[in-house]
C-alpha atoms as a PDB file:
ATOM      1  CA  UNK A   1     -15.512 -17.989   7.057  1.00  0.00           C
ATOM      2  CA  UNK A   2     -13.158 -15.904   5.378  1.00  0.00           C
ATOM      3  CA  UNK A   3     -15.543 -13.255   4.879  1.00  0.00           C
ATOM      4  CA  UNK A   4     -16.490 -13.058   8.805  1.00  0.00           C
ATOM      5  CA  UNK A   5     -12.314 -12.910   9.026  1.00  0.00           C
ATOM      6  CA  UNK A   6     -12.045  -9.754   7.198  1.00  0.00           C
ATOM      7  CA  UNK A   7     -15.152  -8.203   8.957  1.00  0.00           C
ATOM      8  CA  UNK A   8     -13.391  -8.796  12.788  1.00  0.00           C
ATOM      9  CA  UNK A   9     -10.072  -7.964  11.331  1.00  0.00           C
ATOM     10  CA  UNK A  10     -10.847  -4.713  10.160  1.00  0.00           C
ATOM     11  CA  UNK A  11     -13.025  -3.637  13.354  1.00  0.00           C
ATOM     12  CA  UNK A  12     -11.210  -5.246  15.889  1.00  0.00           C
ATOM     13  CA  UNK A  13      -7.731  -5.186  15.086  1.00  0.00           C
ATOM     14  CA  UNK A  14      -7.093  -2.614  11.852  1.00  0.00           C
ATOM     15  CA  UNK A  15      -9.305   0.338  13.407  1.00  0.00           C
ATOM     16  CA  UNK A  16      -8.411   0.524  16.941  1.00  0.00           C
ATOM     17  CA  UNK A  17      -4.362  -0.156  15.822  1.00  0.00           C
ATOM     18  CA  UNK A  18      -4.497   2.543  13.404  1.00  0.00           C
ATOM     19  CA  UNK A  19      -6.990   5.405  15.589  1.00  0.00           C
ATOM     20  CA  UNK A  20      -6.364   4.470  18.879  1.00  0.00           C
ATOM     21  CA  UNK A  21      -3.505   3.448  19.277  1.00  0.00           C
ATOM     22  CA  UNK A  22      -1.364   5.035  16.139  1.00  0.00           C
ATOM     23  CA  UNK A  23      -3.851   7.970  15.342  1.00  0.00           C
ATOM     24  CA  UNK A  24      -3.698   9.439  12.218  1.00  0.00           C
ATOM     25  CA  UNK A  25      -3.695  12.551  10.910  1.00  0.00           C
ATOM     26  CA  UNK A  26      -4.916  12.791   7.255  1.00  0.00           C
ATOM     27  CA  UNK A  27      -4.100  15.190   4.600  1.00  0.00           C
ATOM     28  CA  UNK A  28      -6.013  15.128   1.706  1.00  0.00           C
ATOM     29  CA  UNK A  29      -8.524  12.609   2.264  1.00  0.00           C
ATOM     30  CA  UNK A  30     -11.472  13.822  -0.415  1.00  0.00           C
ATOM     31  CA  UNK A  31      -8.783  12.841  -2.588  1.00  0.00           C
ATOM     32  CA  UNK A  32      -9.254   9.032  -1.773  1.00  0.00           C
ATOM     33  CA  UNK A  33     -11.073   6.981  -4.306  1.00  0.00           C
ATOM     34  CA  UNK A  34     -14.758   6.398  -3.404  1.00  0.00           C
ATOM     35  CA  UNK A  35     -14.732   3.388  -5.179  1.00  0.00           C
ATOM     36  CA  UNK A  36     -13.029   0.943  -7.791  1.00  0.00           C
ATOM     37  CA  UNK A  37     -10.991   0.470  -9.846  1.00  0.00           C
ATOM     38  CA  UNK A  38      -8.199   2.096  -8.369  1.00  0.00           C
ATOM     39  CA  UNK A  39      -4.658   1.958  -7.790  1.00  0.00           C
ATOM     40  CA  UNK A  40      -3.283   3.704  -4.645  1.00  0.00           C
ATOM     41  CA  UNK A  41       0.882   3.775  -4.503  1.00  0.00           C
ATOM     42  CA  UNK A  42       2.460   4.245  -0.827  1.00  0.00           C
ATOM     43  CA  UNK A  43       5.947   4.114   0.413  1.00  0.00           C
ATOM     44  CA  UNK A  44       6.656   1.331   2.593  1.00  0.00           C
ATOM     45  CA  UNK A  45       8.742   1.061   5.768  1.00  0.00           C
ATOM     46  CA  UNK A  46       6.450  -1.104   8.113  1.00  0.00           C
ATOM     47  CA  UNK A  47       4.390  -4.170   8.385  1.00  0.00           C
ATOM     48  CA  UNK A  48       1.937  -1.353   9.655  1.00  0.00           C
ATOM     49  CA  UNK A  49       1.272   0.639   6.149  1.00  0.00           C
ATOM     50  CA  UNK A  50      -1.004  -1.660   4.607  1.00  0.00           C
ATOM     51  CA  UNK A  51      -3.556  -1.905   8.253  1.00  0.00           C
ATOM     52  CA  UNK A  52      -2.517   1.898   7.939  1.00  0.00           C
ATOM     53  CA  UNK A  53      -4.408   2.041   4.485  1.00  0.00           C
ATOM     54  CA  UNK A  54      -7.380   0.089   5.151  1.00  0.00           C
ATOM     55  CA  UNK A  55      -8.257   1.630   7.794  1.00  0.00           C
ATOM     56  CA  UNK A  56      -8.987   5.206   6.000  1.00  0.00           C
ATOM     57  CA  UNK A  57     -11.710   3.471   4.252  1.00  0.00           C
ATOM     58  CA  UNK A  58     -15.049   1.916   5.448  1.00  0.00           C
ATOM     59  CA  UNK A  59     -15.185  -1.772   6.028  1.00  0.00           C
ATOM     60  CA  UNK A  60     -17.250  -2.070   2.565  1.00  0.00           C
ATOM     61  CA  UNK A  61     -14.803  -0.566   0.106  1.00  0.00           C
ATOM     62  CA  UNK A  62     -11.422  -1.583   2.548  1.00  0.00           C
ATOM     63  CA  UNK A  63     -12.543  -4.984   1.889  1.00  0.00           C
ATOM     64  CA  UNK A  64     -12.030  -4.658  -1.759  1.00  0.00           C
ATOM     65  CA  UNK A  65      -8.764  -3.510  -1.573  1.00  0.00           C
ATOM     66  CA  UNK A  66      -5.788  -5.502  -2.820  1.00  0.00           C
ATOM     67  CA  UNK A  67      -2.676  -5.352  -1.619  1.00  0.00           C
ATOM     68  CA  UNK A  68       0.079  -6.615  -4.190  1.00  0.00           C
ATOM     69  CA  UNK A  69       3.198  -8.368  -2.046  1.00  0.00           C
ATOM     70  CA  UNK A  70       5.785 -10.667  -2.125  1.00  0.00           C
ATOM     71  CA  UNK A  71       4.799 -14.325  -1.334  1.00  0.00           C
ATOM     72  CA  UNK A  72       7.984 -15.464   0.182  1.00  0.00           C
ATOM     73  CA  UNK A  73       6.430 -12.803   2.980  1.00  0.00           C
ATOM     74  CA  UNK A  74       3.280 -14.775   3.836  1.00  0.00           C
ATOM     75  CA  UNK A  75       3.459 -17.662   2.156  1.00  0.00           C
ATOM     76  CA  UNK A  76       6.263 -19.884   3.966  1.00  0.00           C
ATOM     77  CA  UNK A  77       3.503 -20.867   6.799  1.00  0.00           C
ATOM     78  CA  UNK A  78       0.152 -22.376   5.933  1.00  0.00           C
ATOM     79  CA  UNK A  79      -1.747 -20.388   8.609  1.00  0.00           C
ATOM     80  CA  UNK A  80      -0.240 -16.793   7.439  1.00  0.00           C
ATOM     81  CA  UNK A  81      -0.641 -17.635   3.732  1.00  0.00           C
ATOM     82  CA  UNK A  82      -4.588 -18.406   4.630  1.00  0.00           C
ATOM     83  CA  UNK A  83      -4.484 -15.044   6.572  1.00  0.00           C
ATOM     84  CA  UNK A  84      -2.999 -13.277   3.528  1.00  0.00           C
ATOM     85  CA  UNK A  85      -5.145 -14.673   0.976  1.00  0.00           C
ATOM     86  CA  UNK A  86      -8.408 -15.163   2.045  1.00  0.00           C
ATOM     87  CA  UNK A  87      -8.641 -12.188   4.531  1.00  0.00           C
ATOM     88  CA  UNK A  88      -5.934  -9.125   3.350  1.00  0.00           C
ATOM     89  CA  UNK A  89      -6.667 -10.778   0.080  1.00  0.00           C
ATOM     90  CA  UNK A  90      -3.114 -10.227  -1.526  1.00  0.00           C
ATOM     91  CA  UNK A  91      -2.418 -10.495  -4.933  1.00  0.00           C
ATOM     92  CA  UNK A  92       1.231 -12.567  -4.453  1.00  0.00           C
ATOM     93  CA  UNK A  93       4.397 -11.792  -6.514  1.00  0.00           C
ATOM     94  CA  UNK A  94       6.579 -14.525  -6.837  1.00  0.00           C
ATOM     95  CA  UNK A  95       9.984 -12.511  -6.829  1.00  0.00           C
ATOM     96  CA  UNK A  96      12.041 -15.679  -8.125  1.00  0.00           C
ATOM     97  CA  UNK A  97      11.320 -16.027 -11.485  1.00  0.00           C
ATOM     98  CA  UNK A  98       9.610 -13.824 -14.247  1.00  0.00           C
ATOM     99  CA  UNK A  99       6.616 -15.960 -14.735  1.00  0.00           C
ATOM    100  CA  UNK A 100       5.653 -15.181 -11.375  1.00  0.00           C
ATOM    101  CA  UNK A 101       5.479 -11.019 -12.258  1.00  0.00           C
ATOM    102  CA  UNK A 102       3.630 -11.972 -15.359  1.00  0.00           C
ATOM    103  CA  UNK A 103       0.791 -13.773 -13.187  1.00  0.00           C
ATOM    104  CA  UNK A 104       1.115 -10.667 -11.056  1.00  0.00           C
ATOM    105  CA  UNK A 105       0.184  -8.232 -13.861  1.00  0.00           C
ATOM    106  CA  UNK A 106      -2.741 -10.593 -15.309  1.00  0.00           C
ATOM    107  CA  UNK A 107      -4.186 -10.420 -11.135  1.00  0.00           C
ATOM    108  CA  UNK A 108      -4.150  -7.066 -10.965  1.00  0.00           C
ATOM    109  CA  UNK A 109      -5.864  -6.640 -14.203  1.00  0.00           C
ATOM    110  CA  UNK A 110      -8.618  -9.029 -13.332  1.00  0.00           C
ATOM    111  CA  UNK A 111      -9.392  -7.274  -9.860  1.00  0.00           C
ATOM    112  CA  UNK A 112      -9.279  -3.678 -11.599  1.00  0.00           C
ATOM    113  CA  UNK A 113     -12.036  -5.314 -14.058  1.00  0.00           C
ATOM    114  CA  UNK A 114     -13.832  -6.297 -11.442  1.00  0.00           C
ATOM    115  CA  UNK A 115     -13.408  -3.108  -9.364  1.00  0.00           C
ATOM    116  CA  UNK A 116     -11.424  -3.371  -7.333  1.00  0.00           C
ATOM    117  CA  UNK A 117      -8.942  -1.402  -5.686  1.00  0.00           C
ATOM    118  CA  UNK A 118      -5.097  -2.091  -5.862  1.00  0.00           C
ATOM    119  CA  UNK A 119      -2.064  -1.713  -3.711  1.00  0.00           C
ATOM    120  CA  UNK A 120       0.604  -1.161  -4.582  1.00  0.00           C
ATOM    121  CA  UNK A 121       4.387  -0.411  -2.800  1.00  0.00           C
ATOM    122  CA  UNK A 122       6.885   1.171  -5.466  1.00  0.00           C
ATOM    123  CA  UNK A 123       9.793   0.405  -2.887  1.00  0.00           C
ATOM    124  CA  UNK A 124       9.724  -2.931  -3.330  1.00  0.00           C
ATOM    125  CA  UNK A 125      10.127  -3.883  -0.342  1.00  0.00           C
ATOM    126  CA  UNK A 126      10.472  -2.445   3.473  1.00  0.00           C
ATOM    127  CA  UNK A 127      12.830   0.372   3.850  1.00  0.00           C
ATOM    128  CA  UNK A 128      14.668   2.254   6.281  1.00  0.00           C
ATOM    129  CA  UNK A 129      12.541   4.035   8.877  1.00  0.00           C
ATOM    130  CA  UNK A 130      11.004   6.955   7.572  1.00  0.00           C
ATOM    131  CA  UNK A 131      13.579   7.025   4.754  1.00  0.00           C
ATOM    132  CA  UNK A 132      11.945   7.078   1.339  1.00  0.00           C
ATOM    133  CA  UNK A 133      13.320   4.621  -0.551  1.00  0.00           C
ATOM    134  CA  UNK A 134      14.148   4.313  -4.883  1.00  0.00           C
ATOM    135  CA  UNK A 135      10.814   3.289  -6.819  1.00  0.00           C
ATOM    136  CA  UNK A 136      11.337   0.015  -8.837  1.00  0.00           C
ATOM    137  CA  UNK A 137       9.783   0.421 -12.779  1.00  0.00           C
ATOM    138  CA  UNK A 138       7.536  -2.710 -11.619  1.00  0.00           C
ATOM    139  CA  UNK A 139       4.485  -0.248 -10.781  1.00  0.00           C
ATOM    140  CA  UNK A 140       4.820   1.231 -14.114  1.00  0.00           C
ATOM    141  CA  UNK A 141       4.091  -1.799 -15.687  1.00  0.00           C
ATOM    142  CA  UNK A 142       0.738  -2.452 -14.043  1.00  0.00           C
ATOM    143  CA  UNK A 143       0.044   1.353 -14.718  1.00  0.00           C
ATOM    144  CA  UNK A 144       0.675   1.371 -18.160  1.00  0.00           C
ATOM    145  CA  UNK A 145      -1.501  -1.911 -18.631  1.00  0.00           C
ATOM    146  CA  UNK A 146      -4.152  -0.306 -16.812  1.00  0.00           C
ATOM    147  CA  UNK A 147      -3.962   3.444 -17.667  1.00  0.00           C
ATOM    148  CA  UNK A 148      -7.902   3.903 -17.233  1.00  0.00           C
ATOM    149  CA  UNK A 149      -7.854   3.367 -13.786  1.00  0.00           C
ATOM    150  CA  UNK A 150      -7.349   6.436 -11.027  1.00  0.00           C
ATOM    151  CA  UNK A 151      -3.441   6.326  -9.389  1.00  0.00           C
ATOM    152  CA  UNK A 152      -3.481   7.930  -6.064  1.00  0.00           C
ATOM    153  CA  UNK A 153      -0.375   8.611  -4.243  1.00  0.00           C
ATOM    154  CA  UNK A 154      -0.509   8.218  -0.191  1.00  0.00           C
ATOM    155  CA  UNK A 155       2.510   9.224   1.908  1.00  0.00           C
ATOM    156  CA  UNK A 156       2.942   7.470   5.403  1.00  0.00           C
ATOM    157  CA  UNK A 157       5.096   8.989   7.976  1.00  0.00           C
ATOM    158  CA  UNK A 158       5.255   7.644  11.035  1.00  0.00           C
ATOM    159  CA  UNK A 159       4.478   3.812  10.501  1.00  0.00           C
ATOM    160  CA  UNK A 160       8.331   3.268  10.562  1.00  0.00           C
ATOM    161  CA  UNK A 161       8.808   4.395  13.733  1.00  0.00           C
ATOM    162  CA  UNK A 162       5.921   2.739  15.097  1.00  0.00           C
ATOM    163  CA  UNK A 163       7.023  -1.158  13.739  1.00  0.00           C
ATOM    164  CA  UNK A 164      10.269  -0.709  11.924  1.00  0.00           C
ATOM    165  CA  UNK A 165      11.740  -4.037   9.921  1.00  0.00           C
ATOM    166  CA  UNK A 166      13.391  -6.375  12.036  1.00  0.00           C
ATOM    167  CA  UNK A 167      11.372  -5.120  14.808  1.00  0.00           C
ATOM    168  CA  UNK A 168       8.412  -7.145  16.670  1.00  0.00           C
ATOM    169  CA  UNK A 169       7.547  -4.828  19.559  1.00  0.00           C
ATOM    170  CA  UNK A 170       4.786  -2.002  18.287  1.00  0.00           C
ATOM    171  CA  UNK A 171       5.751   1.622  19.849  1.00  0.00           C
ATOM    172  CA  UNK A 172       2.820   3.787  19.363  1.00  0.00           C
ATOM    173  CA  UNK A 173       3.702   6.724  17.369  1.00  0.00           C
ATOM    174  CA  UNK A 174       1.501   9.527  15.766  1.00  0.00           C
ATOM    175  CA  UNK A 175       0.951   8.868  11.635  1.00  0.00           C
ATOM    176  CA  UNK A 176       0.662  11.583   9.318  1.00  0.00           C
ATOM    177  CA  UNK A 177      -0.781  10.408   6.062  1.00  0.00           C
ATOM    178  CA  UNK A 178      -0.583  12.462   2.711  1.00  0.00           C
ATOM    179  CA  UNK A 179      -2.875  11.669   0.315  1.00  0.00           C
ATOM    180  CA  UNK A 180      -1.636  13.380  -3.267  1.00  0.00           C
ATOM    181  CA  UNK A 181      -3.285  14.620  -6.522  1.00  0.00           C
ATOM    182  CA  UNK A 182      -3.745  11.902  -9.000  1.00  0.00           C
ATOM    183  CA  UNK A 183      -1.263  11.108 -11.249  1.00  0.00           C
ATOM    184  CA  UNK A 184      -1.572  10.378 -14.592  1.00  0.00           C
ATOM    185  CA  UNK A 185       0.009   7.960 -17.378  1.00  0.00           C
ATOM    186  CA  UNK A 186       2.334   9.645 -19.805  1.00  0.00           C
ATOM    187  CA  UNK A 187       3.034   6.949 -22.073  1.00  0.00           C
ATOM    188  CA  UNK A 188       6.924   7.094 -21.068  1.00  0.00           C
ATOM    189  CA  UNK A 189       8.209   4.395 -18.181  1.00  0.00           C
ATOM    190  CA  UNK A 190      11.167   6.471 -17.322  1.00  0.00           C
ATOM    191  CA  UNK A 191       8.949  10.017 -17.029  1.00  0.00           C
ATOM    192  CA  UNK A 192       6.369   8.339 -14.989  1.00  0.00           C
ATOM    193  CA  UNK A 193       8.677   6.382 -12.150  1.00  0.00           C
ATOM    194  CA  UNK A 194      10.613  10.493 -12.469  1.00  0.00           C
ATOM    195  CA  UNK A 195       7.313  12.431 -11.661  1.00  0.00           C
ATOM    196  CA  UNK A 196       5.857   9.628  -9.417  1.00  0.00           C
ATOM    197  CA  UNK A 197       9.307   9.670  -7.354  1.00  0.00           C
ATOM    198  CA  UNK A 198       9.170  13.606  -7.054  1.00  0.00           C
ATOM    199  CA  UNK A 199       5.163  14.085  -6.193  1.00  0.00           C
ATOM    200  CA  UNK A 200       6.593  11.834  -3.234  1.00  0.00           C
ATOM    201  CA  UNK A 201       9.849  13.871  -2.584  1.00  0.00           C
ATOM    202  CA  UNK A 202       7.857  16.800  -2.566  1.00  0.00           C
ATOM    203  CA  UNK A 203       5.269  15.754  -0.288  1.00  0.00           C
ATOM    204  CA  UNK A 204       8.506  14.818   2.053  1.00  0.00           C
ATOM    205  CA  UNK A 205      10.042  18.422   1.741  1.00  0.00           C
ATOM    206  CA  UNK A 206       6.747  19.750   2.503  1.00  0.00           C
ATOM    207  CA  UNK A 207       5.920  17.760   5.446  1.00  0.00           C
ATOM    208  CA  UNK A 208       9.164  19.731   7.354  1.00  0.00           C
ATOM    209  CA  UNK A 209       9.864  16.029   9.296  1.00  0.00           C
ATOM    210  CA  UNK A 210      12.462  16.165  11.969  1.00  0.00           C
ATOM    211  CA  UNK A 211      15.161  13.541  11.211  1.00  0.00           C
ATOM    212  CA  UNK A 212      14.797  10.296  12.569  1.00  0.00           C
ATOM    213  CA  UNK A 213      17.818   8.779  13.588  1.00  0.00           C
END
């Protein structure tokens, strides 16, 4: 059941959302991983980035992709929490207590054993529109624990505009999506979450975006 879920969400709902009625325009895109394991790091401003993601892959690697969020998010209703689990297939982050990162971090090391792909959202959480936002240290602890793997760097602009947070109503706007050169573990938290931050600055001050106010 959950399988013939993720197969109509992704070419009925994330596909047509994200090229028909978004439309994206990709930078970069030989740089995406052709397979797992993986970890792909993206700004966050919209409920939108993560269908925005899955939909630059086909069905049979987007399927293996795993999005790490917070599970007060999804988790509060039964029918959403089923959605998030068994279909986006979320590895959940319980945000109240430590124990609940350290279940986090032994997830995401399972699914990158087993191929996978992982998502993850440096922010935190949802930002301002289009605003990038400070990177929490928490992705430098999965990195470091998994320092094999490929870290790929995708900038979303346009997402934010499009479904801000707090908003319900979906305004079709244009995405450009930046996919960046790997980047690599240096053995130093406070280096990596430095360079990591700036690859994403710079892809900002390249980009030339107007202001959104």
């Amino acid at each position: 059941m959950a399988s013939f879920c993720r197969l109509l969400f992704h070419f009925l709902l994330v596909k047509p959302l994200a090229l028909v009625v978004l439309g994206l325009n990709v930078r970069g895109r030989l740089r995406l991983p052709a397979h797992g394991p993986a970890i792909i790091i993206a700004n966050h401003n919209s409920h939108l980035d993560t269908v925005v993601l899955l939909s630059l892959f086909p069905f049979s690697l987007a399927k293996r992709i795993r999005p790490v969020a917070a599970a007060d998010s999804f988790l509060r209703n039964s029918l959403l929490g089923w959605f998030a689990l068994s279909v986006l297939r979320i590895i959940p982050v319980d945000r109240t207590n430590r124990g609940g990162a350290v279940a986090m971090l032994a997830a995401v090391d399972a699914a990158l054993s087993n191929g996978e792909i992982i998502l993850l959202f440096p922010e935190g959480t949802r930002g301002e529109a289009e605003r990038l936002g400070e990177f929490r240290s928490g992705v430098a602890h999965v990195v470091k624990r998994n320092a094999g793997a490929p870290i790929i760097p995708i900038f979303i602009h346009g997402a934010g505009k499009s479904l801000p947070r707090g908003e319900a109503l979906l305004v079709p706007f244009f995405c450009d999506i930046f996919v960046g050169e790997r980047v690599q573990w240096n053995g130093d938290r406070d280096q990596f979450m430095l360079a990591l931050q700036q690859q994403f600055q710079d892809i900002t001050n390249k980009g030339e975006f107007p202001p959104w106010l």
